[in-house]
Protein backbone atom coordinates (compact mmCIF):
# COMPACT_ATOMS: atom_id res chain seq x y z
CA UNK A 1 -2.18 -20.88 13.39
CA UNK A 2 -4.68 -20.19 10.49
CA UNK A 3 -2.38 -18.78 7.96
CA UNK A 4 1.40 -20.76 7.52
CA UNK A 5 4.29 -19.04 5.16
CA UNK A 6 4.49 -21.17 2.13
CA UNK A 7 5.01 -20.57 -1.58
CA UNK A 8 1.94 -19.62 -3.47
CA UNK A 9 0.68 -20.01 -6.49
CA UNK A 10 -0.98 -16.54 -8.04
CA UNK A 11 -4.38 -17.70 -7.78
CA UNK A 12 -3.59 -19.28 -4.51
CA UNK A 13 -2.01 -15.45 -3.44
CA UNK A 14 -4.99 -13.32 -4.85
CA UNK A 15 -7.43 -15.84 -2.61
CA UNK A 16 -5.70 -15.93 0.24
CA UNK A 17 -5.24 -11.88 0.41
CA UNK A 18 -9.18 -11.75 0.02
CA UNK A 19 -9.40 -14.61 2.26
CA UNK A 20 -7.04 -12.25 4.74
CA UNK A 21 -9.56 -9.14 3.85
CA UNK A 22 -12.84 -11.34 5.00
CA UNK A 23 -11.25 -12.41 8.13
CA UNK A 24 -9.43 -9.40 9.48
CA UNK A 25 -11.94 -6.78 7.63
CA UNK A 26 -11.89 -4.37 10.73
CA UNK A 27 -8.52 -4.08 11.47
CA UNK A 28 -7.28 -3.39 7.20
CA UNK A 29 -10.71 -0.98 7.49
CA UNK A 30 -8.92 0.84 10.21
CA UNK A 31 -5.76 1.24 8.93
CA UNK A 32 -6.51 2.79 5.59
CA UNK A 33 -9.33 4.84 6.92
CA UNK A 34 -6.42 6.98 9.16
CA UNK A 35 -4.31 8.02 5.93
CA UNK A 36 -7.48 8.24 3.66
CA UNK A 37 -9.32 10.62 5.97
CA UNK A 38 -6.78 12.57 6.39
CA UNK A 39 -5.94 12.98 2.68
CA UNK A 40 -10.02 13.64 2.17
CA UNK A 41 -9.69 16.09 4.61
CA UNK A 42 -6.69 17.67 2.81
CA UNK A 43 -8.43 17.37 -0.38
CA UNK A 44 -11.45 19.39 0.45
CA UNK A 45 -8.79 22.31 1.51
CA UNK A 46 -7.24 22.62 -0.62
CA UNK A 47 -9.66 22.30 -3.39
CA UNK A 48 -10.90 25.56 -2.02
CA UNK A 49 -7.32 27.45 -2.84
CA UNK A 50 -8.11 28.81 -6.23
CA UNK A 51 -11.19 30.40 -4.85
CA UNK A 52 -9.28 32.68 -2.06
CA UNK A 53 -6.76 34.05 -4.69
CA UNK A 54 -8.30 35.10 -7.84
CA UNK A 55 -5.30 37.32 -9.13
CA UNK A 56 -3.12 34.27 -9.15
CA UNK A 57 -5.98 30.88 -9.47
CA UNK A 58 -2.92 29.19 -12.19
CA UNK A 59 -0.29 29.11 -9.47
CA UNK A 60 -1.86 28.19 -6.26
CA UNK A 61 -3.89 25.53 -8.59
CA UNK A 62 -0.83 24.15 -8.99
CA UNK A 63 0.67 24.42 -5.53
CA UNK A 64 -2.61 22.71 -4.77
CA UNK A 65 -2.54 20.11 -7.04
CA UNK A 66 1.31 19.78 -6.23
CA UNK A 67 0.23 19.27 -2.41
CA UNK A 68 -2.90 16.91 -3.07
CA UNK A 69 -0.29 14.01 -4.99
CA UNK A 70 2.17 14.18 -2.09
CA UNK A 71 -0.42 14.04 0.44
CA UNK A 72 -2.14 10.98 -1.42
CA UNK A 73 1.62 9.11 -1.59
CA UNK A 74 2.08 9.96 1.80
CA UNK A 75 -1.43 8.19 2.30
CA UNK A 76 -0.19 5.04 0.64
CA UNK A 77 3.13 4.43 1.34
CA UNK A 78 1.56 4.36 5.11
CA UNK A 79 -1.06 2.50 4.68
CA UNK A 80 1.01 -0.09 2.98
CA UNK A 81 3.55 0.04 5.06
CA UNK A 82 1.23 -0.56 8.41
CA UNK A 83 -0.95 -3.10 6.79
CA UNK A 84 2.15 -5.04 5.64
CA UNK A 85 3.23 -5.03 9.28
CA UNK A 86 -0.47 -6.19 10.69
CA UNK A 87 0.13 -8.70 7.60
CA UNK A 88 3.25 -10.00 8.86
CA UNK A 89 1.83 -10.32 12.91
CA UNK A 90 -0.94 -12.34 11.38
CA UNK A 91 1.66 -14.66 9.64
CA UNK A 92 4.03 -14.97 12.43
CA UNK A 93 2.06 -15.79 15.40
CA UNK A 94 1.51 -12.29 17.14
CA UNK A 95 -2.37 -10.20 17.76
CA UNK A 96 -2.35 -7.87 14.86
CA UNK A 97 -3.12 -4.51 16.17
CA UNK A 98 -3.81 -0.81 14.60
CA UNK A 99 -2.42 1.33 16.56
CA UNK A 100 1.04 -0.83 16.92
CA UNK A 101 1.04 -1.14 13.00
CA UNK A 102 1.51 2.37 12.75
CA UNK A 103 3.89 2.72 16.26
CA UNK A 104 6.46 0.26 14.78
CA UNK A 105 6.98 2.72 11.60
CA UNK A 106 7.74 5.30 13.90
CA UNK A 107 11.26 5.55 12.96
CA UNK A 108 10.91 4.46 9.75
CA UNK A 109 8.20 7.14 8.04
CA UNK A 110 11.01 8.94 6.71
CA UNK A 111 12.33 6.15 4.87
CA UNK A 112 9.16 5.13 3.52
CA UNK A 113 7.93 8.30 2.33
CA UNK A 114 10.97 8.84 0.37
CA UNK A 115 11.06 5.30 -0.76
CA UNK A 116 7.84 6.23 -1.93
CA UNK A 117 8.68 9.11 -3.46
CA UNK A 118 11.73 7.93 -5.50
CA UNK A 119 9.78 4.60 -6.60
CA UNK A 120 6.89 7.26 -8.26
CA UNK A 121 9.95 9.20 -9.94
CA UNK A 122 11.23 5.94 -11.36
CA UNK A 123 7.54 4.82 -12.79
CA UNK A 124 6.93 8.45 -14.22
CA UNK A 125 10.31 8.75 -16.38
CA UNK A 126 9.79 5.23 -17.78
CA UNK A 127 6.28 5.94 -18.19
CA UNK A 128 7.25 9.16 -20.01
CA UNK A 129 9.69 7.77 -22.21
CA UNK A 130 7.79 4.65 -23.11
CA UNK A 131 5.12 2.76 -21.21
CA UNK A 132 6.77 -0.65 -20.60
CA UNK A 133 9.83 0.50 -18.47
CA UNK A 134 7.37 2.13 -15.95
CA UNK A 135 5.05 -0.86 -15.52
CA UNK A 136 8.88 -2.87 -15.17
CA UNK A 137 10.01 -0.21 -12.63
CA UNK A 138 6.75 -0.76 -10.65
CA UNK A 139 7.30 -4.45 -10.56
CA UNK A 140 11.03 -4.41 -9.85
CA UNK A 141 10.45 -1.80 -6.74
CA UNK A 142 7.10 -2.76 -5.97
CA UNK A 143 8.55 -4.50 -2.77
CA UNK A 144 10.29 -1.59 -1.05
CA UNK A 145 7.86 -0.18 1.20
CA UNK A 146 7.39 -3.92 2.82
CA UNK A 147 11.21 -4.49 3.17
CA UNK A 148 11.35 -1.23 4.70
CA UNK A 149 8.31 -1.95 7.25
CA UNK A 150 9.71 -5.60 7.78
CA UNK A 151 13.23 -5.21 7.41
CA UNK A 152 14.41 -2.16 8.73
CA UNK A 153 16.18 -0.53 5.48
CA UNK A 154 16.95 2.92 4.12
CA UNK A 155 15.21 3.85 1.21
CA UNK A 156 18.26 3.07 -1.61
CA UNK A 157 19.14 -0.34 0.22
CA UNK A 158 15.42 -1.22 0.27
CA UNK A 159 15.11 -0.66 -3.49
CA UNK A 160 17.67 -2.75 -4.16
CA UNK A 161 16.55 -5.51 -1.63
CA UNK A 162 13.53 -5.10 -3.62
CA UNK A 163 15.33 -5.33 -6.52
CA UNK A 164 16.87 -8.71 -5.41
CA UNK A 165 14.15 -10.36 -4.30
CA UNK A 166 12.19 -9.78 -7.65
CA UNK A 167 14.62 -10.90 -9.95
CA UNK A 168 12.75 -13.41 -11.55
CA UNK A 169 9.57 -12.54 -10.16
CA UNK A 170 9.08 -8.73 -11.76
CA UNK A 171 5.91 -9.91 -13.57
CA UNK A 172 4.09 -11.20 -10.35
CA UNK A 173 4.34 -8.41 -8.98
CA UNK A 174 3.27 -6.13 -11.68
CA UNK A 175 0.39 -9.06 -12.28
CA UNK A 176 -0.98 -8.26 -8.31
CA UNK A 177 -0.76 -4.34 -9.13
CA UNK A 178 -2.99 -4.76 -12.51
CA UNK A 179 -5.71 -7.16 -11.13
CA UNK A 180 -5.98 -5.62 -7.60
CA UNK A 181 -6.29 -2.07 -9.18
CA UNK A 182 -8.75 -3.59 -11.79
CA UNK A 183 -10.43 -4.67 -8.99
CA UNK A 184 -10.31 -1.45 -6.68
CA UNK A 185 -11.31 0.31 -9.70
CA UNK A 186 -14.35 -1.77 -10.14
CA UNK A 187 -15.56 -1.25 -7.15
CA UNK A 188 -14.68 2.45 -6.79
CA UNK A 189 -16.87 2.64 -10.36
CA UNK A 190 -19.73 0.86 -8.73
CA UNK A 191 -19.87 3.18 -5.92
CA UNK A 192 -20.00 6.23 -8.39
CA UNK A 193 -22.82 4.67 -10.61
CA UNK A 194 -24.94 3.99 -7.40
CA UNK A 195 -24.33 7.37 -6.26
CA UNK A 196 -25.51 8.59 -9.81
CA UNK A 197 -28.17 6.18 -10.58
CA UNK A 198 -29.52 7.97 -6.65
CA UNK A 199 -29.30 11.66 -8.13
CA UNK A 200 -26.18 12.76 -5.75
CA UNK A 201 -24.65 14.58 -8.89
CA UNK A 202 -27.50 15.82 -9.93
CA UNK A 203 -27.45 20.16 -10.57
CA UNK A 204 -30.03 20.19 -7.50
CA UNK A 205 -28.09 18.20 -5.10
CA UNK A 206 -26.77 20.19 -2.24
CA UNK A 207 -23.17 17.65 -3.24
CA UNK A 208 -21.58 19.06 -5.47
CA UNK A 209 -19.97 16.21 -8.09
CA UNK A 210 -16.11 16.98 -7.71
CA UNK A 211 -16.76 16.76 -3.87
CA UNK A 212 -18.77 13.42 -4.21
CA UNK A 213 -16.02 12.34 -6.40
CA UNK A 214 -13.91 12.72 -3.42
CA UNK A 215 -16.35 11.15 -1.40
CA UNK A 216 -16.38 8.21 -3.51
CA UNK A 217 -12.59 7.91 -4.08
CA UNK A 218 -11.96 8.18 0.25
CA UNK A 219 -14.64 5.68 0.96
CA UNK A 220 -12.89 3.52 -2.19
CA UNK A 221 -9.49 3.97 -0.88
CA UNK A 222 -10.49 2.64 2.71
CA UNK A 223 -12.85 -0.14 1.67
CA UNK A 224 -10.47 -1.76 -1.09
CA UNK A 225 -7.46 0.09 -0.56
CA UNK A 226 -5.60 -2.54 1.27
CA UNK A 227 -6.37 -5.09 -1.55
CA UNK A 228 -2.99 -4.26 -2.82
CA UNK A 229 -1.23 -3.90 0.05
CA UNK A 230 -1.76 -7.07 1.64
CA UNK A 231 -1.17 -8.95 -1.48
CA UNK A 232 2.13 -6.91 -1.56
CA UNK A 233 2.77 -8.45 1.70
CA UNK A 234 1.56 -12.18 0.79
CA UNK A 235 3.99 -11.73 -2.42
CA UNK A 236 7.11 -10.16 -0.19
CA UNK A 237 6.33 -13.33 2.41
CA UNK A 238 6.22 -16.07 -1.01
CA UNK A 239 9.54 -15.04 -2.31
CA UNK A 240 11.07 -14.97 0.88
CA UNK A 241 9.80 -18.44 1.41
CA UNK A 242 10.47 -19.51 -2.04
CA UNK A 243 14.18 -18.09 -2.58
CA UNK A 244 15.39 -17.81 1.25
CA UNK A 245 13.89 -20.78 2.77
CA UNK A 246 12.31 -18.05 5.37
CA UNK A 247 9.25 -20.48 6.37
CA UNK A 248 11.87 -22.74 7.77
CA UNK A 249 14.05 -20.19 9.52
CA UNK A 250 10.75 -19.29 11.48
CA UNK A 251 10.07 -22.43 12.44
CA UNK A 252 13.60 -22.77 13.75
CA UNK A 253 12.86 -19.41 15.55
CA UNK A 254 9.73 -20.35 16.77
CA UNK A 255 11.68 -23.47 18.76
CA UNK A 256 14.21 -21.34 20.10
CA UNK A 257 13.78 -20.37 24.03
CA UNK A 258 12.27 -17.02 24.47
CA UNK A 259 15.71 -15.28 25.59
CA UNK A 260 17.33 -16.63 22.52
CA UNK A 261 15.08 -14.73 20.16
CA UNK A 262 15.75 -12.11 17.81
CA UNK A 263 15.08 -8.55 18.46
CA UNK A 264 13.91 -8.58 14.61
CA UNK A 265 12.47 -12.05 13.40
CA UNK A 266 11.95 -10.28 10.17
CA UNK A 267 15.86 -9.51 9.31
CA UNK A 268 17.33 -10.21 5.78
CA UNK A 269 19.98 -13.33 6.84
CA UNK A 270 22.43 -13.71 3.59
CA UNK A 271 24.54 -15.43 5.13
């Protein structure tokens, strides 16, 4: 098997999830390019609200706006939450495969959505009463999408699983947010200055610039998108490892006799 569970170093993580990216480009391309198309697709509707109702532009603007950010969490709580599955086949021994990354949340989409949704409404009041306790609330429940994919959890009981396993490892996490959105955002940049630098946003261009920007931003979000998300994984996998000793529990599994498996080798064991 290419890839083993063991602790990693931060350096070591951030390789191996580009190292992960290189080797499995097609299939992380494929996931995020369901959720981001879709959420491009949504975008360019209802971008056009305003137009069709000029007596009230202010409200629908807002309904608009209001539908765009739950559309885009939507987008990446799933793709997160599929490419932290594909993730996890890749680590333990099974063919990673699109279309079952996104079967085996089936039941769980709920959870994850709202997971996803009370996680942003945790960042936003700490962001809006001081900075530091959002960036701390996106570290201590940056885990809960994975522990839902992986473990099976509501959305309260995931948070605090996430909670748990990031006790003493809240500024990892918020360390893999920062440099893989420094480096999404990089590259998103780049792809907007080459699109410039070629006259796309020029007045004569039949592209408008909003809708490039949107261009830009989908073809960002499935190129580089699941940067974060599989480092998300590689970090839920390293404390497991680290506090849980869940590298050695697999190995155990793997010895086991096939009828003596687990129906879920990815279950939280306290005991």
């Amino acid at each position: 098997m290419p890839y083993t569970l063991r602790a990693l170093s931060l350096a070591k993580l951030l390789r191996q999830t580009l190292a992960l990216y290189r080797s499995h480009f097609f299939l992380f391309l494929s996931i995020s390019a369901v959720p981001s198309l879709v959420l491009f697709m949504l975008q360019l509707a209802l971008d056009k609200m305003p137009a069709g109702r000029p007596h009230h532009p202010e409200t629908v603007g807002l309904l608009a706006t209001l539908g765009i950010w739950c559309a885009s969490l939507l987008s990446r709580s799933i793709t997160t939450a599929a490419t932290t599955v594909a993730v996890s086949d890749i680590y333990t021994d099974r063919l990673p495969d699109m279309w079952d990354s996104f079967a085996r949340l089936s039941g769980r989409a709920w959870r994850i959505i709202l997971a996803a949704f009370l996680v942003e409404i945790y960042v936003a009041f700490g962001a809006l009463f001081c900075l530091v306790p959002g960036i701390y609330f996106a570290g201590v429940y940056g885990l809960a999408i994975p522990v839902i994919a992986l473990e099976n959890m509501g959305p309260k009981r995931a948070m605090d699983r996430s909670e748990q396993l990031t006790k003493d490892s809240t500024g990892r996490i918020i360390l893999v947010y920062f440099l893989t959105a420094i480096l999404t955002g990089i590259l998103v940049a780049m792809l907007n200055a080459g699109a410039t630098y070629l006259g796309w946003t020029s007045n004569q261009s039949i592209v408008s610039k909003h809708v490039l920007s949107l261009v830009t931003a989908a073809i960002g979000g499935i190129l580089f998108g699941p940067i974060s998300a599989i480092a998300l994984a590689l970090e839920y996998y390293d404390l497991r490892v680290r506090f849980e000793g869940f590298d050695q529990r697999h190995l155990r599994t793997l010895m086991m006799t096939p009828d003596a498996l687990p129906q879920n080798p990815y279950a939280n064991i306290n005991g």
